[in-house]
Protein backbone atom coordinates (compact mmCIF):
# COMPACT_ATOMS: atom_id res chain seq x y z
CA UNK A 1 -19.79 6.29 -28.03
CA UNK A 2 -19.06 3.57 -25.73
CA UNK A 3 -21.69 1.49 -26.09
CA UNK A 4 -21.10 1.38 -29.45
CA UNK A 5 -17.22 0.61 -28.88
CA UNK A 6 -18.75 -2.20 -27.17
CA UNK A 7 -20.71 -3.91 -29.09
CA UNK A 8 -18.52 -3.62 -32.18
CA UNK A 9 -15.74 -5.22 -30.29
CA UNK A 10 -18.08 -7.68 -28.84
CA UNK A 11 -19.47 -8.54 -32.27
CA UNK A 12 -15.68 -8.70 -34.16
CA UNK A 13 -15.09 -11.39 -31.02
CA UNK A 14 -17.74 -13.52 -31.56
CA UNK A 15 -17.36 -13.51 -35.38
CA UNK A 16 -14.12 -15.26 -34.80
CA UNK A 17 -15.31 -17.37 -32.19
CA UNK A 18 -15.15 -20.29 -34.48
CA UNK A 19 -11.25 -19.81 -35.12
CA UNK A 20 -10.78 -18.88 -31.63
CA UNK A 21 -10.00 -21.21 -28.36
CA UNK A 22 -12.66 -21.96 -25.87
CA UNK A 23 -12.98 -18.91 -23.88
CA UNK A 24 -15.10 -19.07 -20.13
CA UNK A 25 -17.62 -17.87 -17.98
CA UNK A 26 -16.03 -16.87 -15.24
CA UNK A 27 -18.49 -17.42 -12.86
CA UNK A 28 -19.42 -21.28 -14.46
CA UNK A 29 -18.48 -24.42 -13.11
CA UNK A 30 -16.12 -25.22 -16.72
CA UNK A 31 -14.06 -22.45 -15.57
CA UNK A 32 -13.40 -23.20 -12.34
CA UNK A 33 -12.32 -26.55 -13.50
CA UNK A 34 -10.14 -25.56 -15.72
CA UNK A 35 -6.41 -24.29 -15.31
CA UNK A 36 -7.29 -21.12 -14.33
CA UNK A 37 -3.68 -20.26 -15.17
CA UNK A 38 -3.96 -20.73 -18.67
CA UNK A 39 -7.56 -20.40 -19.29
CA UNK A 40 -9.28 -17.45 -21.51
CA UNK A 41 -12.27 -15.40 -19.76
CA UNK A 42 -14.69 -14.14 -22.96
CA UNK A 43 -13.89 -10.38 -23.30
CA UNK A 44 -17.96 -9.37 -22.66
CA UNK A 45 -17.10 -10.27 -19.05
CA UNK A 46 -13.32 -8.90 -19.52
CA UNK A 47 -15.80 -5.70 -20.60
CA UNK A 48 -18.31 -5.75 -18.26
CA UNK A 49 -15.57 -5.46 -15.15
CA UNK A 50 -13.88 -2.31 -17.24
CA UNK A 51 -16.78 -0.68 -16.80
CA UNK A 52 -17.47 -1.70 -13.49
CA UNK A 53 -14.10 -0.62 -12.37
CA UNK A 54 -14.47 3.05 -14.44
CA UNK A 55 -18.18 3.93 -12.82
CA UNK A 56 -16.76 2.57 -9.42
CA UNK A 57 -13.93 5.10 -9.93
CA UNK A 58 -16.48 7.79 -10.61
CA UNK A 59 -18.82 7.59 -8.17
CA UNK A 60 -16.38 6.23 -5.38
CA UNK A 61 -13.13 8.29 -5.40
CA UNK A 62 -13.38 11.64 -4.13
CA UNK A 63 -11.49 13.24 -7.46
CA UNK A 64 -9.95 10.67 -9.81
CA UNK A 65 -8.91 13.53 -12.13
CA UNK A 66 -7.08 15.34 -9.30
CA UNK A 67 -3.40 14.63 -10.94
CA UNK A 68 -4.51 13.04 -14.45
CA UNK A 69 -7.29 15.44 -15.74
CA UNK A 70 -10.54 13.66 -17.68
CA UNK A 71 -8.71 13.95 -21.03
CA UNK A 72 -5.94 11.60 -19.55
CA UNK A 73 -8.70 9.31 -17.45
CA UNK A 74 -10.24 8.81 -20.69
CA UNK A 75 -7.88 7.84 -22.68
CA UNK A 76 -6.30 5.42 -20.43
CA UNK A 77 -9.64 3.94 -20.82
CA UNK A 78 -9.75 3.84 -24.34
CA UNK A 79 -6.68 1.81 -23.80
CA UNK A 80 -7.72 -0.39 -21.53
CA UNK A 81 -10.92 -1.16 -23.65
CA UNK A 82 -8.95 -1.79 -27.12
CA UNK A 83 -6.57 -4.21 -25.13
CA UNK A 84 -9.88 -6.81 -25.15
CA UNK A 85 -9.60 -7.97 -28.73
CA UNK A 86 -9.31 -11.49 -27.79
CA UNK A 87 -10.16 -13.66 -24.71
CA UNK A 88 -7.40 -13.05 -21.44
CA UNK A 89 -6.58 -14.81 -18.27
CA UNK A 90 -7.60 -13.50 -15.23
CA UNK A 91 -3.85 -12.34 -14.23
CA UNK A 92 -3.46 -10.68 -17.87
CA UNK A 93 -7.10 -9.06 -16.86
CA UNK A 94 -5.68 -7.83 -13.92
CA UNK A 95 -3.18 -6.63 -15.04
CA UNK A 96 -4.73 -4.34 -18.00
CA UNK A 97 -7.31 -3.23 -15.01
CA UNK A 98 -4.43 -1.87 -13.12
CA UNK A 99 -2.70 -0.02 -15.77
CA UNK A 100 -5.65 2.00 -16.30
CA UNK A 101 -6.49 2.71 -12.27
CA UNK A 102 -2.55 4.08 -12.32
CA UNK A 103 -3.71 6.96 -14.36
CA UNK A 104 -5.19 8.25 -11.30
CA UNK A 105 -1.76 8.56 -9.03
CA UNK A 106 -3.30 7.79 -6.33
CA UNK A 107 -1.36 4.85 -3.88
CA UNK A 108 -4.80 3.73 -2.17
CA UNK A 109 -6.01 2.93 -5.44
CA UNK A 110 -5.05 -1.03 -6.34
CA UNK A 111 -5.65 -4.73 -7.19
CA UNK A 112 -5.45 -6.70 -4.15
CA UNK A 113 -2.30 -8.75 -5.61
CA UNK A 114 -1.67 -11.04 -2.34
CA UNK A 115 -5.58 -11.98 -3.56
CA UNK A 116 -4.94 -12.31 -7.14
CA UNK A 117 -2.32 -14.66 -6.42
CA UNK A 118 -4.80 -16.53 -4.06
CA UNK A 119 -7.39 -16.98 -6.81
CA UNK A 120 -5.05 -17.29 -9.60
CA UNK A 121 -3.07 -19.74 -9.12
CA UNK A 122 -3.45 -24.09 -8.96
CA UNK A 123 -2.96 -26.54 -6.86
CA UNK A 124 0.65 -27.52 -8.11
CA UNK A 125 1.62 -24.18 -8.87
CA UNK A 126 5.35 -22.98 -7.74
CA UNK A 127 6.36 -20.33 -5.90
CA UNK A 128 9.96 -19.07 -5.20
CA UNK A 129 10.25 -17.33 -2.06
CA UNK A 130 13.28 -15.18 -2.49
CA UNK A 131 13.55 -11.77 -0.70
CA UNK A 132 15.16 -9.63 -2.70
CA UNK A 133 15.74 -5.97 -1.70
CA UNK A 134 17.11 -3.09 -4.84
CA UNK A 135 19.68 -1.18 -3.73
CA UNK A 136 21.26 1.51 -6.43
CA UNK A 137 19.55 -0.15 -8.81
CA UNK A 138 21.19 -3.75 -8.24
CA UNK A 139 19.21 -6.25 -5.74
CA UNK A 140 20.58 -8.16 -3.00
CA UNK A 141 19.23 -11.43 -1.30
CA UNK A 142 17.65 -9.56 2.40
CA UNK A 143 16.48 -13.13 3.86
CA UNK A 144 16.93 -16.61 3.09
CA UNK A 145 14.46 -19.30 3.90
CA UNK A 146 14.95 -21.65 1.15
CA UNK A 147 18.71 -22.26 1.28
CA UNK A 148 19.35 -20.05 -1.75
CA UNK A 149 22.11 -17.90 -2.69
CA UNK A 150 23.60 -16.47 0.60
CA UNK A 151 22.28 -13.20 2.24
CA UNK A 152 23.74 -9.92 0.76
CA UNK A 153 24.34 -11.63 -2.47
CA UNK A 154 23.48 -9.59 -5.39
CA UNK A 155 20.77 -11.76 -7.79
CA UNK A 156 21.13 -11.60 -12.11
CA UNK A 157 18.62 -13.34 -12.89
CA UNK A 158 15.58 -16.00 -11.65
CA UNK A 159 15.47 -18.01 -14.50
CA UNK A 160 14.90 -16.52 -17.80
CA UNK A 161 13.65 -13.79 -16.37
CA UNK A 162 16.58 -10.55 -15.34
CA UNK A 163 16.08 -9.18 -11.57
CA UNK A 164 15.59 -5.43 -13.61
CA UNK A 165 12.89 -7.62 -16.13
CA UNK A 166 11.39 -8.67 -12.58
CA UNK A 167 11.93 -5.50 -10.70
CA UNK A 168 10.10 -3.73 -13.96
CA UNK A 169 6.93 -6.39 -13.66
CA UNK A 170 7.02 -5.78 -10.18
CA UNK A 171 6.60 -1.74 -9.96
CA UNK A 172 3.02 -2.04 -11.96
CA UNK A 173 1.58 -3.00 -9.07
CA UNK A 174 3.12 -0.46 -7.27
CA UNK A 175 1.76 3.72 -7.59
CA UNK A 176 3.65 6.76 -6.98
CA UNK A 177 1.05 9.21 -5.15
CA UNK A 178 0.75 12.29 -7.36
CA UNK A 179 3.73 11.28 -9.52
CA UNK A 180 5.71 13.05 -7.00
CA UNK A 181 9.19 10.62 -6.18
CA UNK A 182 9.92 6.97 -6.98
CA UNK A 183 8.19 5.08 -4.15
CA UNK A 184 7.56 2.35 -5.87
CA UNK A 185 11.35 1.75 -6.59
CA UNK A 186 11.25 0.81 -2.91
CA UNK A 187 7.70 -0.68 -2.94
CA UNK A 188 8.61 -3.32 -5.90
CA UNK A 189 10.35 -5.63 -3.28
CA UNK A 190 6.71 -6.55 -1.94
CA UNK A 191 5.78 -8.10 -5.36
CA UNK A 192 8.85 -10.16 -6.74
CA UNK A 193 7.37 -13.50 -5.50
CA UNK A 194 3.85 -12.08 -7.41
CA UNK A 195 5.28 -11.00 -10.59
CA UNK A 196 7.62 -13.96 -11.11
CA UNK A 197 5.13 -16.12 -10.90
CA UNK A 198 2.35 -14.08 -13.18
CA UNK A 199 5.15 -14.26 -15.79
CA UNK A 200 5.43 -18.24 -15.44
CA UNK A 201 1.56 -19.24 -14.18
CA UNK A 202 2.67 -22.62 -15.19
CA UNK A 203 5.65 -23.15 -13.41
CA UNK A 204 4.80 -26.27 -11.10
CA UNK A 205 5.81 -26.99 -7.55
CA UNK A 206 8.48 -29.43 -6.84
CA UNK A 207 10.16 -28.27 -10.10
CA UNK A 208 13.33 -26.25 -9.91
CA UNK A 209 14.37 -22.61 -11.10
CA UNK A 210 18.30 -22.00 -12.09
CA UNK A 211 18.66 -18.63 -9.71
CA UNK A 212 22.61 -17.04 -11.15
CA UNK A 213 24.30 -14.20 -8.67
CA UNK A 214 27.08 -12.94 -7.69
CA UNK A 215 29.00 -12.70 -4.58
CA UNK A 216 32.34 -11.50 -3.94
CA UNK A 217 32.69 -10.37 -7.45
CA UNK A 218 32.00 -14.32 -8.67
CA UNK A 219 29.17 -15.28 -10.40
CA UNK A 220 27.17 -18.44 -9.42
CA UNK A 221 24.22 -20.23 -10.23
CA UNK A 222 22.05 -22.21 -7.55
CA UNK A 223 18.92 -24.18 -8.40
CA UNK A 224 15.93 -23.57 -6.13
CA UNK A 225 13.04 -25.99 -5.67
CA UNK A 226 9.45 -24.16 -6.26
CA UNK A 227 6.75 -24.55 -3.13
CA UNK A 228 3.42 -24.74 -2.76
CA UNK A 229 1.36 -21.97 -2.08
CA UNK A 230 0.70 -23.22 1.49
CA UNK A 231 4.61 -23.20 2.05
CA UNK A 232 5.12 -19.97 0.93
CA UNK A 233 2.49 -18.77 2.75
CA UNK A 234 4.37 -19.85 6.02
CA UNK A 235 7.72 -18.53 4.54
CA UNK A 236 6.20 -15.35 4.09
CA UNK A 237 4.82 -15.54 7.45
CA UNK A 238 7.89 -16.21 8.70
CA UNK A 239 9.36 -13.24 6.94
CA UNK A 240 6.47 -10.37 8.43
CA UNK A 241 6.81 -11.52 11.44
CA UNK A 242 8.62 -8.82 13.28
CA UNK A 243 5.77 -6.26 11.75
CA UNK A 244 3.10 -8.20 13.62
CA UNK A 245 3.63 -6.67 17.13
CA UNK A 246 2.29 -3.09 15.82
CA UNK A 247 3.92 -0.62 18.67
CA UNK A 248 7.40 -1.56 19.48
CA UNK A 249 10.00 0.14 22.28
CA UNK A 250 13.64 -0.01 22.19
CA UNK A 251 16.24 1.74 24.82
CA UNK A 252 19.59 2.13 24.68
CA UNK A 253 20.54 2.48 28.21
CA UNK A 254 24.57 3.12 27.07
CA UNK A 255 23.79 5.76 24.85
CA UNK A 256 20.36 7.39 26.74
CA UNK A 257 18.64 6.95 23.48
CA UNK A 258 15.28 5.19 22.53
CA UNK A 259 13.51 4.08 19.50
CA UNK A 260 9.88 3.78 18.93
CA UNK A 261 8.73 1.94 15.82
CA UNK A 262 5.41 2.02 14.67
CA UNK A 263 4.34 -0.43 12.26
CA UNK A 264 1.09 1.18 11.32
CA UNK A 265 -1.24 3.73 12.62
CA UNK A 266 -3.66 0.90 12.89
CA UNK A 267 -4.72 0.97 16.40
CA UNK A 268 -4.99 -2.61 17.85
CA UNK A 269 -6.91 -1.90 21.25
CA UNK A 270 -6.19 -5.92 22.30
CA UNK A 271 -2.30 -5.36 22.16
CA UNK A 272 -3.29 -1.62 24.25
CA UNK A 273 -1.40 0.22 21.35
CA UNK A 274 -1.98 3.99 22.51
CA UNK A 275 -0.80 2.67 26.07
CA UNK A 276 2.52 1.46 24.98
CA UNK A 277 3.17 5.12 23.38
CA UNK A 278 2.18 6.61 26.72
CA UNK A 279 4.43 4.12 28.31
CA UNK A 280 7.22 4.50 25.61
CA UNK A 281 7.29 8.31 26.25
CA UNK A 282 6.54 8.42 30.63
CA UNK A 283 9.74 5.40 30.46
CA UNK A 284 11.91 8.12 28.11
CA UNK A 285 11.25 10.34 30.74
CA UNK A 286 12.12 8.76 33.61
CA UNK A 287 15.31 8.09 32.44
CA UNK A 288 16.55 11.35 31.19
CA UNK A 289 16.47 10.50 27.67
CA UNK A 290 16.71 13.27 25.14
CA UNK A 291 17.29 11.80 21.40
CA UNK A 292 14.71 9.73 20.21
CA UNK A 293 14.27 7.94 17.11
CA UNK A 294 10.61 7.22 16.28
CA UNK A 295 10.53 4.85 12.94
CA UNK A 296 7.65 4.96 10.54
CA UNK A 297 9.58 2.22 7.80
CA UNK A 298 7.29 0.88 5.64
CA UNK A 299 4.08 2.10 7.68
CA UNK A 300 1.10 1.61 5.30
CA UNK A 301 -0.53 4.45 7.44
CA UNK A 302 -4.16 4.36 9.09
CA UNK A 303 -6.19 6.29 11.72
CA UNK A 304 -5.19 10.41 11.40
CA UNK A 305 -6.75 9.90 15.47
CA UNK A 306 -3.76 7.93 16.30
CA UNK A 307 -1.20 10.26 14.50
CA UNK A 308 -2.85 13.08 16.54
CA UNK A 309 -2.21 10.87 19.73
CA UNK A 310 1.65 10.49 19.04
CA UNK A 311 2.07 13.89 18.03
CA UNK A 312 0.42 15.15 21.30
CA UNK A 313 3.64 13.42 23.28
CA UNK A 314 5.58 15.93 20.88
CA UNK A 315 3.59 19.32 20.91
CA UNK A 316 2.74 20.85 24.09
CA UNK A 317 -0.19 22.42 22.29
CA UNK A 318 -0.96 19.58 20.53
CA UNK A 319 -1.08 19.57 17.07
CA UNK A 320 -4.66 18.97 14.48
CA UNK A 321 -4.76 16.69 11.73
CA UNK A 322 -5.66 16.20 9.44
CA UNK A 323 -6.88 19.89 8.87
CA UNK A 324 -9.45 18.76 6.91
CA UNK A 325 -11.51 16.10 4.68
CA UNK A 326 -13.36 16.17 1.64
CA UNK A 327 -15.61 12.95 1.93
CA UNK A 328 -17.64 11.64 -1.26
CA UNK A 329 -20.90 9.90 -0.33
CA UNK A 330 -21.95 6.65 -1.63
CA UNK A 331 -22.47 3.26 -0.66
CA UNK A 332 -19.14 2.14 -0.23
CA UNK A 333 -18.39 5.48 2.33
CA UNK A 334 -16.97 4.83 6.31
CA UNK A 335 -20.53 4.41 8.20
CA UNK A 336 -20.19 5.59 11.53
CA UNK A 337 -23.04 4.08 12.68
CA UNK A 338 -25.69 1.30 10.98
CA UNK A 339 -28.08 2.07 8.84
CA UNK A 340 -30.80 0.96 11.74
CA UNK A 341 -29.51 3.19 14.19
CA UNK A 342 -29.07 6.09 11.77
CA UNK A 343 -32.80 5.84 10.81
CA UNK A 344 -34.47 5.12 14.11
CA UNK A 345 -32.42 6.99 16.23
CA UNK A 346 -31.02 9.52 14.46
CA UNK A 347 -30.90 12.23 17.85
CA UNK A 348 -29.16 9.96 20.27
CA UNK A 349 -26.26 9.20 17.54
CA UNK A 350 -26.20 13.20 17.17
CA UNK A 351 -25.74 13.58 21.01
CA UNK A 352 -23.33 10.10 21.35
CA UNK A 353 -21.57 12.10 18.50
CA UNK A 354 -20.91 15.60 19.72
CA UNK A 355 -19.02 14.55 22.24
CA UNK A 356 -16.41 14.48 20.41
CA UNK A 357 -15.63 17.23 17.90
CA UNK A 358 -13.81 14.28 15.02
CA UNK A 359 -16.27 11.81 15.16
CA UNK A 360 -19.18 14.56 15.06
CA UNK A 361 -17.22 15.56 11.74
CA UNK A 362 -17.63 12.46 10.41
CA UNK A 363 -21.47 11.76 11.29
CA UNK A 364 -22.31 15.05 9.73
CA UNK A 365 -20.48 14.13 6.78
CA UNK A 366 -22.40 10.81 6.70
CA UNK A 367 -25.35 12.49 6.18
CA UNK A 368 -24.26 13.37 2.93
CA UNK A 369 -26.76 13.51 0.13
CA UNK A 370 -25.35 10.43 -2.10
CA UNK A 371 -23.28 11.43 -5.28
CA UNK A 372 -22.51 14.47 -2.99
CA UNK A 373 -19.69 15.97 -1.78
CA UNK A 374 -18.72 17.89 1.46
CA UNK A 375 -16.02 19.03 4.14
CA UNK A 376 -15.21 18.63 6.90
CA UNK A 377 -12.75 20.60 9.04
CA UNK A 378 -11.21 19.80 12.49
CA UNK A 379 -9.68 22.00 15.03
CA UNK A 380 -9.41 20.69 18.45
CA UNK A 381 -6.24 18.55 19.02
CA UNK A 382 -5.52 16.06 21.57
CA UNK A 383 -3.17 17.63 24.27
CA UNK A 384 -1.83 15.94 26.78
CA UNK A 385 -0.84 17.08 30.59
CA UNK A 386 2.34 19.29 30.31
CA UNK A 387 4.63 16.88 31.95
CA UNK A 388 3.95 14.39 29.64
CA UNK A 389 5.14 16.23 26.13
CA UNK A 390 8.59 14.81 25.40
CA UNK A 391 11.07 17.96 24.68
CA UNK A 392 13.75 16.38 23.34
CA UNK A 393 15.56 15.97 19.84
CA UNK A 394 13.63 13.47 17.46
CA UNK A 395 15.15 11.76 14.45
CA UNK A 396 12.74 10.27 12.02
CA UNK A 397 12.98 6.72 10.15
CA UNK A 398 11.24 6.77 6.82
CA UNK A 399 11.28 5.51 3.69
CA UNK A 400 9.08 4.51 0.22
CA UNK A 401 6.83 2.17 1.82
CA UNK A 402 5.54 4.93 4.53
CA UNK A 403 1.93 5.74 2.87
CA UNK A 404 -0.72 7.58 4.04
CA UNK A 405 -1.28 8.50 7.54
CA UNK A 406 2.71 7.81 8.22
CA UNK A 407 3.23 10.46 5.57
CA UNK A 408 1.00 13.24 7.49
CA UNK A 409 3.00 12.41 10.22
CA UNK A 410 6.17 13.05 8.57
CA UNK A 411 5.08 15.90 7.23
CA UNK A 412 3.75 17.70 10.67
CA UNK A 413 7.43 17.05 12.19
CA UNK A 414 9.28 18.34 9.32
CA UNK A 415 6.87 21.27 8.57
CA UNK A 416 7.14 22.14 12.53
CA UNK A 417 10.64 21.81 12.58
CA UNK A 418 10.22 19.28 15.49
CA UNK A 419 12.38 16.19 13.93
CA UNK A 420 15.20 15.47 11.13
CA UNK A 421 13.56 12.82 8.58
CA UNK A 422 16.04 10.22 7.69
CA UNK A 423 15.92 7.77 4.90
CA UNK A 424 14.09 7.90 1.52
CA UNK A 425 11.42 9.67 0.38
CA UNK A 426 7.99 9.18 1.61
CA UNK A 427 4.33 8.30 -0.33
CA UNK A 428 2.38 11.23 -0.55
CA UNK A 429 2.75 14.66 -1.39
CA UNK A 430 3.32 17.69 0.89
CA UNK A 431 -0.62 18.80 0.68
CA UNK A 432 -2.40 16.26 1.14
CA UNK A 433 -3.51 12.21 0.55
CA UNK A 434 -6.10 9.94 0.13
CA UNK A 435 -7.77 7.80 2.83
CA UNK A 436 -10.36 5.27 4.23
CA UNK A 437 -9.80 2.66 1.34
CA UNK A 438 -12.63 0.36 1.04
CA UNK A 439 -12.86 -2.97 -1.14
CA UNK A 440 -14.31 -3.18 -4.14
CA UNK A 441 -15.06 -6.57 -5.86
CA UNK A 442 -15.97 -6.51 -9.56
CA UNK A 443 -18.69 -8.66 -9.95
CA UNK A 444 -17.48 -10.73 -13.19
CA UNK A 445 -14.09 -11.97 -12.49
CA UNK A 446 -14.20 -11.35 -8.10
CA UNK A 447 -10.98 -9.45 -8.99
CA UNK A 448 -10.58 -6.91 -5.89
CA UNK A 449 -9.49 -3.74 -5.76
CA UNK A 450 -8.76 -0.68 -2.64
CA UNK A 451 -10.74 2.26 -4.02
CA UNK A 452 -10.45 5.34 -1.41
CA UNK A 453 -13.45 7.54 -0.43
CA UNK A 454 -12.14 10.63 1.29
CA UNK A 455 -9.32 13.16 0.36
CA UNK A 456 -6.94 13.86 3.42
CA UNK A 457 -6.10 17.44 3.64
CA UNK A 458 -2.57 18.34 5.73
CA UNK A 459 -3.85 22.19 5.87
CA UNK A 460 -6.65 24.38 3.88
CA UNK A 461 -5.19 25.46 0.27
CA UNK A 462 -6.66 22.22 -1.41
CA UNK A 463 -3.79 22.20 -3.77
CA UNK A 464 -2.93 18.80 -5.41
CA UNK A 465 1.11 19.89 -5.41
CA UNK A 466 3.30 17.14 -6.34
CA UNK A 467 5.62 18.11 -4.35
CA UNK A 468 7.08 15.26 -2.74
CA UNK A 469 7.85 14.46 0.91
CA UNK A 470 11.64 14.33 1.29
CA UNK A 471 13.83 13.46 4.06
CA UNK A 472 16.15 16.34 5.69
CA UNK A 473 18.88 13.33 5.07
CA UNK A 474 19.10 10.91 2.34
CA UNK A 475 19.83 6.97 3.87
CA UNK A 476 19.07 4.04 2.46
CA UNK A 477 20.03 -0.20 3.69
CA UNK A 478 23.89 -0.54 3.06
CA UNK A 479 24.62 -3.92 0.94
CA UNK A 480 27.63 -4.38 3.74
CA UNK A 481 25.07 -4.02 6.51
CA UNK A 482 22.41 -6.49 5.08
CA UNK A 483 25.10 -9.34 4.62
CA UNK A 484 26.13 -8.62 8.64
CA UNK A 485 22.60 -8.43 9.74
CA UNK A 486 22.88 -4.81 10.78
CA UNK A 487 20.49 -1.84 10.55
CA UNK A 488 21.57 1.05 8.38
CA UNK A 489 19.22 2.83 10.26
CA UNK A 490 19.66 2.09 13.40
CA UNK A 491 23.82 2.59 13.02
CA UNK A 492 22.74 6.16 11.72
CA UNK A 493 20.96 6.91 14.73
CA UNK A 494 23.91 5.09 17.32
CA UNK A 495 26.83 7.81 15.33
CA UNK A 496 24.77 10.66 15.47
């Protein structure tokens, strides 16, 4: 039925060819000449990465069904196929891509947008690098590099375009795992700079954009000069910067607390991450500290090892997770070891292997028959020397962009009764995630998307609840707090 779909919609599209602009190859020469911004890809290619994208999904993603069910994967790919009546740009492409992917719930599952922008855009394009944070539903300038309306001021409009027309462009990039809270209400921020300029692709650098807001209960316009893509590459640099030192220590000597922030659960072995927790934790010791806030803001997640790690500073028996994995085999799945070695010396990776009980889980499971699936489940945790588990009280910092890995780890403290979450709810539901996100480049367009290949398991039921992750205490940034460069958080923690 779909082949037929096909080639009726590919034979109504080049029956009108003659009426219909010059559409490209998007692999030829003419279209890389051409202002990519503006310029039509023909819908056979537009096709050909649909189905791509759909068989990838498949054969890739342990269970895309899990929270849509086939009837509802289907359809949104009945949509997605009639929206290629007509030649699109590759950001309208991407765009109709990702609306179908969201049927699946699932936050690992996404366009690589920073990328699209990359590839999208032209030499003199514009940028405005505003960073804008919603709070209650109104949005509020959270840093200034570009001289713009002042910090803490609450933005109208960029443009023609409303901040809720923006915010609204800016959530499709943005899934809720499981359909279980609003995430992405939190999430959006990441993708105003993106989604303002995929709604104006020919807005030029040098050029300036009318920015009204209001500030003291008077509105104001300002006009901002668009940059280059280089510029607001370094703005934006500017801007993560604080997130690039992953592990991070803080101790309030007045009060005898401390604060741990991780970043991710990305280990980075250079920067000797699992040796500043064991220093973070022998330091809280030695001075007596007993309240401890460990933040996991906007933590994209990572390695379920290096949640086990933290966690064993907090359990004196340790504490296992995830409980288990379902892994789907195929090409795209974690290799634990190259193909060579896996072939030639298949008995001295088993015995490298079973030395350790996790990583022997995951070389059986990459022995998988292809197409297959199978579990794996884990029950030694790391434990560390009695003196070394922290007994104290633990508040924890969360909010819509912790993902993943950050969300098991949420999850173990509150479901252990071992810490009071603070902030906003997390991404991911109480059961379970999704994990080990590869890259997947359609081979038409180059358009790249994060396609997941295991299912991470907090405990054994295998449910796919939607029950979402909530904090023990609702928080979220203070308007009054951004403008005087405070941390809602972080005041929290000091009162209480």
């Amino acid at each position: 039925m779909r082949k037929l779909l096909f080639f009726l919609l590919l034979f109504s599209a080049l029956e009108g060819a003659g009426q219909a602009p010059a559409c490209y190859d998007p692999k030829s020469n003419d279209y890389n000449r051409s202002n990519r911004t503006e310029s039509k890809i023909c819908v056979e290619y537009l096709l050909a990465d649909l189905e791509e994208l759909e068989e990838k999904l498949l054969t890739v993603h342990p269970d895309p069904f899990a929270y849509c069910g086939k009837a509802k994967f289907d359809s949104a790919y009945t949509e997605a196929f009639s929206y290629y009546t007509e030649g699109r740009t590759m950001i309208e492409h991407a765009q109709n891509l990702n609306r179908f992917s969201k049927i699946v719930c699932d936050s690992h599952l996404s366009v690589y947008v920073n990328s699209l922008l990359k590839e999208s855009h032209k030499k003199d394009s514009g940028f405005i690098p505003l960073f804008i944070t919603c709070i209650n539903g109104k949005f509020y300038v959270e840093r200034d590099f570009v001289n713009g309306p002042p910090v803490g001021s609450e933005i109208i409009s960029i443009g023609k375009q409303t901040m809720a027309q923006l915010h609204a462009l800016s959530k499709e990039w943005c899934t809720d795992e499981g359909l279980a809270m609003n995430a992405s209400e939190e999430a959006a921020k990441y993708y105003y700079i993106h989604a303002q300029f995929f709604a104006n692709p020919t807005q030029q650098a040098g050029k300036t954009e009318i920015v009204s807001y209001s500030l003291n209960s008077k509105i104001d316009s300002i006009p901002i000069t668009l940059v280059r893509y280089k510029d607001l590459q370094k703005v934006r640099k500017k801007y993560f910067q604080s997130s690039r030192i992953n592990i991070q220590s803080t101790f309030l000597f007045k009060e005898k607390k401390a604060i741990l922030k991780v970043n991710s659960f990305v280990a980075q072995p250079f920067h000797n991450d699992y040796k500043k927790i064991w220093k973070f934790f022998e330091k809280t010791k030695e001075l007596g500290i007993r309240n401890i806030a460990i933040d996991v803001r906007n933590n994209p997640g990572g390695s379920g090892a290096m949640v086990e790690y933290l966690c064993s500073y907090l359990f004196r028996a340790g504490i296992n997770t995830p409980s288990n994995i379902i892994w789907k085999s195929s090409d795209y799945s974690f290799k634990v070891s190259s193909k060579f070695m896996m072939k030639h010396f298949p008995k001295l990776i088993e015995r490298r292997f079973k030395r350790d009980d996790d990583y022997y889980q995951f070389y059986r499971l990459s022995l998988t028959r292809k197409a297959e699936l199978d579990t794996a489940y884990f029950y030694i945790p790391i434990v560390q020397s009695r003196e070394l588990v922290y007994g104290g009280n633990v508040t924890l910092f969360m909010n819509g962009g912790t993902a993943s890995a950050a969300c098991d780890f949420a999850q173990l403290l509150q479901n252990n009764e071992r810490a009071s979450l603070v902030g906003t709810p997390c991404n991911a539901t109480t059961n379970g995630t999704w994990g080990n996100a590869t890259p997947i480049q359609l081979n038409e367009t180059g358009i790249i998307f994060s396609v997941p290949t295991i299912r991470y398991n907090y405990n054994d039921t295998f449910s796919y609840s939607q029950t979402p992750i909530l904090p023990d205490i609702g928080l979220e940034p203070s308007v009054n707090d951004i403008t005087n460069g405070k941390d809602t958080f972080l005041e929290f923690f000091l009162k209480n």
